[in-house]
N, C-alpha and C. Protein backbone atom coordinates (compact mmCIF):
# COMPACT_ATOMS: atom_id res chain seq x y z
N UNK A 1 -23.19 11.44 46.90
CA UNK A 1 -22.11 10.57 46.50
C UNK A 1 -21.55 9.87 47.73
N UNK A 2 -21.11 8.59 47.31
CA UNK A 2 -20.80 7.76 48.31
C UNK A 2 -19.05 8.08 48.71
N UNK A 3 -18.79 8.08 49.91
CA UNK A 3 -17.28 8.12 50.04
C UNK A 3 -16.85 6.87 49.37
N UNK A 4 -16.82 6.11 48.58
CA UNK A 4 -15.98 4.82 48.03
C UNK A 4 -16.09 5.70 46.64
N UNK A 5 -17.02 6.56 45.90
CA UNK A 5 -17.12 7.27 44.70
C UNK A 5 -16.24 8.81 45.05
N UNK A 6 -16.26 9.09 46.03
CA UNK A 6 -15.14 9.93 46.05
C UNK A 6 -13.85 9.89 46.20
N UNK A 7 -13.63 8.91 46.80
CA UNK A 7 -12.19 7.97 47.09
C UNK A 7 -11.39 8.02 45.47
N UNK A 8 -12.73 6.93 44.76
CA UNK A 8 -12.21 6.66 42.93
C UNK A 8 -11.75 7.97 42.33
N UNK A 9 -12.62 9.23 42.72
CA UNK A 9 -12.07 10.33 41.62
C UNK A 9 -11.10 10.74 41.91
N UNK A 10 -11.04 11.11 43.53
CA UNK A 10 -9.48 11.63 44.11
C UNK A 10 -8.55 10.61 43.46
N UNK A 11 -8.39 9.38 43.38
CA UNK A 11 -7.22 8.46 43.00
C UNK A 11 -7.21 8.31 41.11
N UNK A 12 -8.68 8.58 40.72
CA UNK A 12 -8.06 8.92 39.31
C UNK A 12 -7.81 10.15 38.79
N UNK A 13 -7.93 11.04 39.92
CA UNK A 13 -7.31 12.42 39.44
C UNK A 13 -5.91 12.24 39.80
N UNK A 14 -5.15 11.84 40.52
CA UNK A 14 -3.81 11.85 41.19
C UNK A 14 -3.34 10.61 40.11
N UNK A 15 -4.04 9.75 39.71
CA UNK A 15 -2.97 9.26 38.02
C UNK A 15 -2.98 9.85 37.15
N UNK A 16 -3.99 10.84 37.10
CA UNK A 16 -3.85 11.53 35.84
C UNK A 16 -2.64 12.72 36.04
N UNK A 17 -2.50 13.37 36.90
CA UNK A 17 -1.51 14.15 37.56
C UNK A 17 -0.55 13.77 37.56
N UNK A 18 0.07 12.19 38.24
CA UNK A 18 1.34 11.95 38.36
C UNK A 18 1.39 11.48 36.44
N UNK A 19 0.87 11.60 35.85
CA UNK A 19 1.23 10.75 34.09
C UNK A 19 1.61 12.09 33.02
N UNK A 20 0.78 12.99 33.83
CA UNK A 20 1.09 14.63 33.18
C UNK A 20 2.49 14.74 33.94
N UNK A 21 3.07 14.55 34.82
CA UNK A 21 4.19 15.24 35.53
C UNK A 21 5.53 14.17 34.95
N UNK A 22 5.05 12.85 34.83
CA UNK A 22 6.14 12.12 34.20
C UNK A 22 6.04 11.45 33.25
N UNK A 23 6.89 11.63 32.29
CA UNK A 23 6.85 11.29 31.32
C UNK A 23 6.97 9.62 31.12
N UNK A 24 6.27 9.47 29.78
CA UNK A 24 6.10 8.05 29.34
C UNK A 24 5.88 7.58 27.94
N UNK A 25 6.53 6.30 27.89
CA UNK A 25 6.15 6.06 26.10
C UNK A 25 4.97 5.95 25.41
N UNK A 26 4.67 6.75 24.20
CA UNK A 26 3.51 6.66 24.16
C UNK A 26 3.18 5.24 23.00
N UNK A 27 3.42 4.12 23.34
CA UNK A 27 3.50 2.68 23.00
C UNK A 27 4.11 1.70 23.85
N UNK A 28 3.14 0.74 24.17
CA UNK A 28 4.41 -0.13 24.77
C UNK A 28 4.07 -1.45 24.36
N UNK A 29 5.11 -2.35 24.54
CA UNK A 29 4.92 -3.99 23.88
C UNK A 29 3.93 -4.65 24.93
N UNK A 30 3.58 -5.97 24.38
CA UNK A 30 2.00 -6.39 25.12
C UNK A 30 2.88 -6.94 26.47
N UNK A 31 4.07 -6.74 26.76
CA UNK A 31 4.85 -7.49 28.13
C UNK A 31 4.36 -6.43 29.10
N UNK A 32 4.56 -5.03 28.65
CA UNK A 32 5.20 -4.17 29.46
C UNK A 32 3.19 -3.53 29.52
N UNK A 33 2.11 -3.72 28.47
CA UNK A 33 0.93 -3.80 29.09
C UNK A 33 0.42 -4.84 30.37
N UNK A 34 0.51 -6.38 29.79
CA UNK A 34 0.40 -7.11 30.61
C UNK A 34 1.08 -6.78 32.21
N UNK A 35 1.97 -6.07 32.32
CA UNK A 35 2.71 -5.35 34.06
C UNK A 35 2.15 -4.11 34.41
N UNK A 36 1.25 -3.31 33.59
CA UNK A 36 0.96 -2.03 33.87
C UNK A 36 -0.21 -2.55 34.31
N UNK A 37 -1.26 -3.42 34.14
CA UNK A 37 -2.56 -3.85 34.14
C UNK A 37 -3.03 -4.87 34.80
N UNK A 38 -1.65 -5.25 35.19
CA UNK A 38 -1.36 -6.71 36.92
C UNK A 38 -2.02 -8.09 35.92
N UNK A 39 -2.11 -7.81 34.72
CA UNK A 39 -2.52 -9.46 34.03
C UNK A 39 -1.63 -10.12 33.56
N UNK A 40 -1.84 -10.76 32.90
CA UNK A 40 -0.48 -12.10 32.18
C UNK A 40 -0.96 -11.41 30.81
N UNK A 41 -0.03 -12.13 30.09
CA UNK A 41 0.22 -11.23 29.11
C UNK A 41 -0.62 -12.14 27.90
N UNK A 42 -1.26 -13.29 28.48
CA UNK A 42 -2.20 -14.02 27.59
C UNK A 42 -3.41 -13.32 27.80
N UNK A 43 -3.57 -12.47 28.46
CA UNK A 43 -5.38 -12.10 28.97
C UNK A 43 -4.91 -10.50 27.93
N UNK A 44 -3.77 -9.61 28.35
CA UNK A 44 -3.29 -8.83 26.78
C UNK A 44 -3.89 -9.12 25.56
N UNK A 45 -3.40 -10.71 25.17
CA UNK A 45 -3.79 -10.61 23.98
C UNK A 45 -5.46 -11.23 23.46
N UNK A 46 -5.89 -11.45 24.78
CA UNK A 46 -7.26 -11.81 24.83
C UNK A 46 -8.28 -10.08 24.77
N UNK A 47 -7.82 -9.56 25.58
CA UNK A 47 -7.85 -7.88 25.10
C UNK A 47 -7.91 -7.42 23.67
N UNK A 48 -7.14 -7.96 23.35
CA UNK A 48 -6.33 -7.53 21.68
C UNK A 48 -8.05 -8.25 20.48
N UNK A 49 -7.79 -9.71 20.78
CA UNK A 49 -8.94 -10.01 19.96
C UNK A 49 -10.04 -9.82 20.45
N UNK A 50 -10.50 -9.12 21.95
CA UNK A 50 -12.00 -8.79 21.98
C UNK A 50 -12.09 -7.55 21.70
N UNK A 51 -10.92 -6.22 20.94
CA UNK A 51 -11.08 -5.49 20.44
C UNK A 51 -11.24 -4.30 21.67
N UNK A 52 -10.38 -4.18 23.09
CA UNK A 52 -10.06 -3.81 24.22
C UNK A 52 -8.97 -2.92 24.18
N UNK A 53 -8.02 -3.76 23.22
CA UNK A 53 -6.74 -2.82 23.26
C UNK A 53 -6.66 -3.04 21.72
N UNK A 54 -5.84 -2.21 21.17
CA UNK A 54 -5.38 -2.47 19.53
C UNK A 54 -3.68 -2.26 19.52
N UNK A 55 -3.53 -2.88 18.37
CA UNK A 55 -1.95 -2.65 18.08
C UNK A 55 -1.94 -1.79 17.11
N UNK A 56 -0.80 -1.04 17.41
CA UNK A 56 -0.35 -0.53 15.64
C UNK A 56 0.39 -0.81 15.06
N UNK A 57 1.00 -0.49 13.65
CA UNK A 57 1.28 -0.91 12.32
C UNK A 57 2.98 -1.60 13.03
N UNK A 58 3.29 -1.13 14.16
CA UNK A 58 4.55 -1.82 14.51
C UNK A 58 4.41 -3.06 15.44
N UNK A 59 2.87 -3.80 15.61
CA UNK A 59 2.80 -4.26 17.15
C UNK A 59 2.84 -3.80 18.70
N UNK A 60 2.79 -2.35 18.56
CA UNK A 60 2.50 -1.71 19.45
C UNK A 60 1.22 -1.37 20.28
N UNK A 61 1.29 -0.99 21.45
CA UNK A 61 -0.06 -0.70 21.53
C UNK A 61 -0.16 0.32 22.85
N UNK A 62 -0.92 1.22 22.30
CA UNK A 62 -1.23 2.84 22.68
C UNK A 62 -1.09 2.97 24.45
N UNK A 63 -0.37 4.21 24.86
CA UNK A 63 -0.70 3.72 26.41
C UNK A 63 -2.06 4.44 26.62
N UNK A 64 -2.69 5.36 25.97
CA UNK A 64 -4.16 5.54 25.98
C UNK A 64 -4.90 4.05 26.01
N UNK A 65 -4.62 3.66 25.65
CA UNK A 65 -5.54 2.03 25.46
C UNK A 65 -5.08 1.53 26.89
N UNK A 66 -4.04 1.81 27.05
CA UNK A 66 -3.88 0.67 28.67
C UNK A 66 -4.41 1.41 29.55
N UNK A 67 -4.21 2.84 29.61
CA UNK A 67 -4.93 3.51 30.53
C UNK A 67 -6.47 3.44 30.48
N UNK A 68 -7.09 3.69 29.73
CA UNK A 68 -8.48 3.28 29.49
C UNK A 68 -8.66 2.11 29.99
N UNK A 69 -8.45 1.18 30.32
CA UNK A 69 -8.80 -0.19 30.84
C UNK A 69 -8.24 0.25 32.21
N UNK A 70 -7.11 1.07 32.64
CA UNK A 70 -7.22 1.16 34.08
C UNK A 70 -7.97 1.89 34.75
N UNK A 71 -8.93 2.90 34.16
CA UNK A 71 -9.72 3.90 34.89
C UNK A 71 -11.17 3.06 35.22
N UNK A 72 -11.80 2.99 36.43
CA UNK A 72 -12.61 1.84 36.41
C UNK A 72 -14.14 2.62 35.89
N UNK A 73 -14.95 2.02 35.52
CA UNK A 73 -15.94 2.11 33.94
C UNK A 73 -16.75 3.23 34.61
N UNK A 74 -17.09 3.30 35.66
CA UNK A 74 -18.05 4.78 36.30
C UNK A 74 -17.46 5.59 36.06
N UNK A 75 -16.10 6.28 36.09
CA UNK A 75 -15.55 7.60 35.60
C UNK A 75 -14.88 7.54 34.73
N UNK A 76 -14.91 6.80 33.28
CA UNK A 76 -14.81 7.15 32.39
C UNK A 76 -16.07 7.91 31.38
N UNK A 77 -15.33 8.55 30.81
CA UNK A 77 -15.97 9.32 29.84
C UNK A 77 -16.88 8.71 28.69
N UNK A 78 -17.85 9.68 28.58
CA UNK A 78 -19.16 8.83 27.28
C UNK A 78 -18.55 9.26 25.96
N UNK A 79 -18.27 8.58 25.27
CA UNK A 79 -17.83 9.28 23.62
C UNK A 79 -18.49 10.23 22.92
């Protein structure tokens, strides 16, 4: 393993750590995705219709879904 692949896990183990230690909503509006994810909140809803992020029955949308788009695609998990 390359030190730039060990770098990624140490730093996505330490978000997963600091998100277990503090608490957070588990929904947030596409403003407050668009600031968690450093995009504008038009590329959100470009997310939304390529079926990236989803809303629920209130216009909400999951912070599992935003987090999943922040973990970068080599260490995420296979379904």
């Amino acid at each position: 393993m390359s030190e730039v692949d060990d770098a990624l896990r140490i730093a996505a183990r330490a978000v997963q750590l600091y998100a277990e230690t503090h608490p957070r909503p588990a929904q947030v509006t596409q403003a407050q995705a668009a600031a968690m994810l450093g995009v504008h909140p038009k590329s959100v809803r470009n997310y939304i219709a390529a079926g990236k992020l989803t809303l629920n029955g209130c216009g909400l949308i999951s912070i599992g879904g935003v987090d999943a788009l922040l973990v970068p695609h080599k260490l995420r998990k296979a379904p």
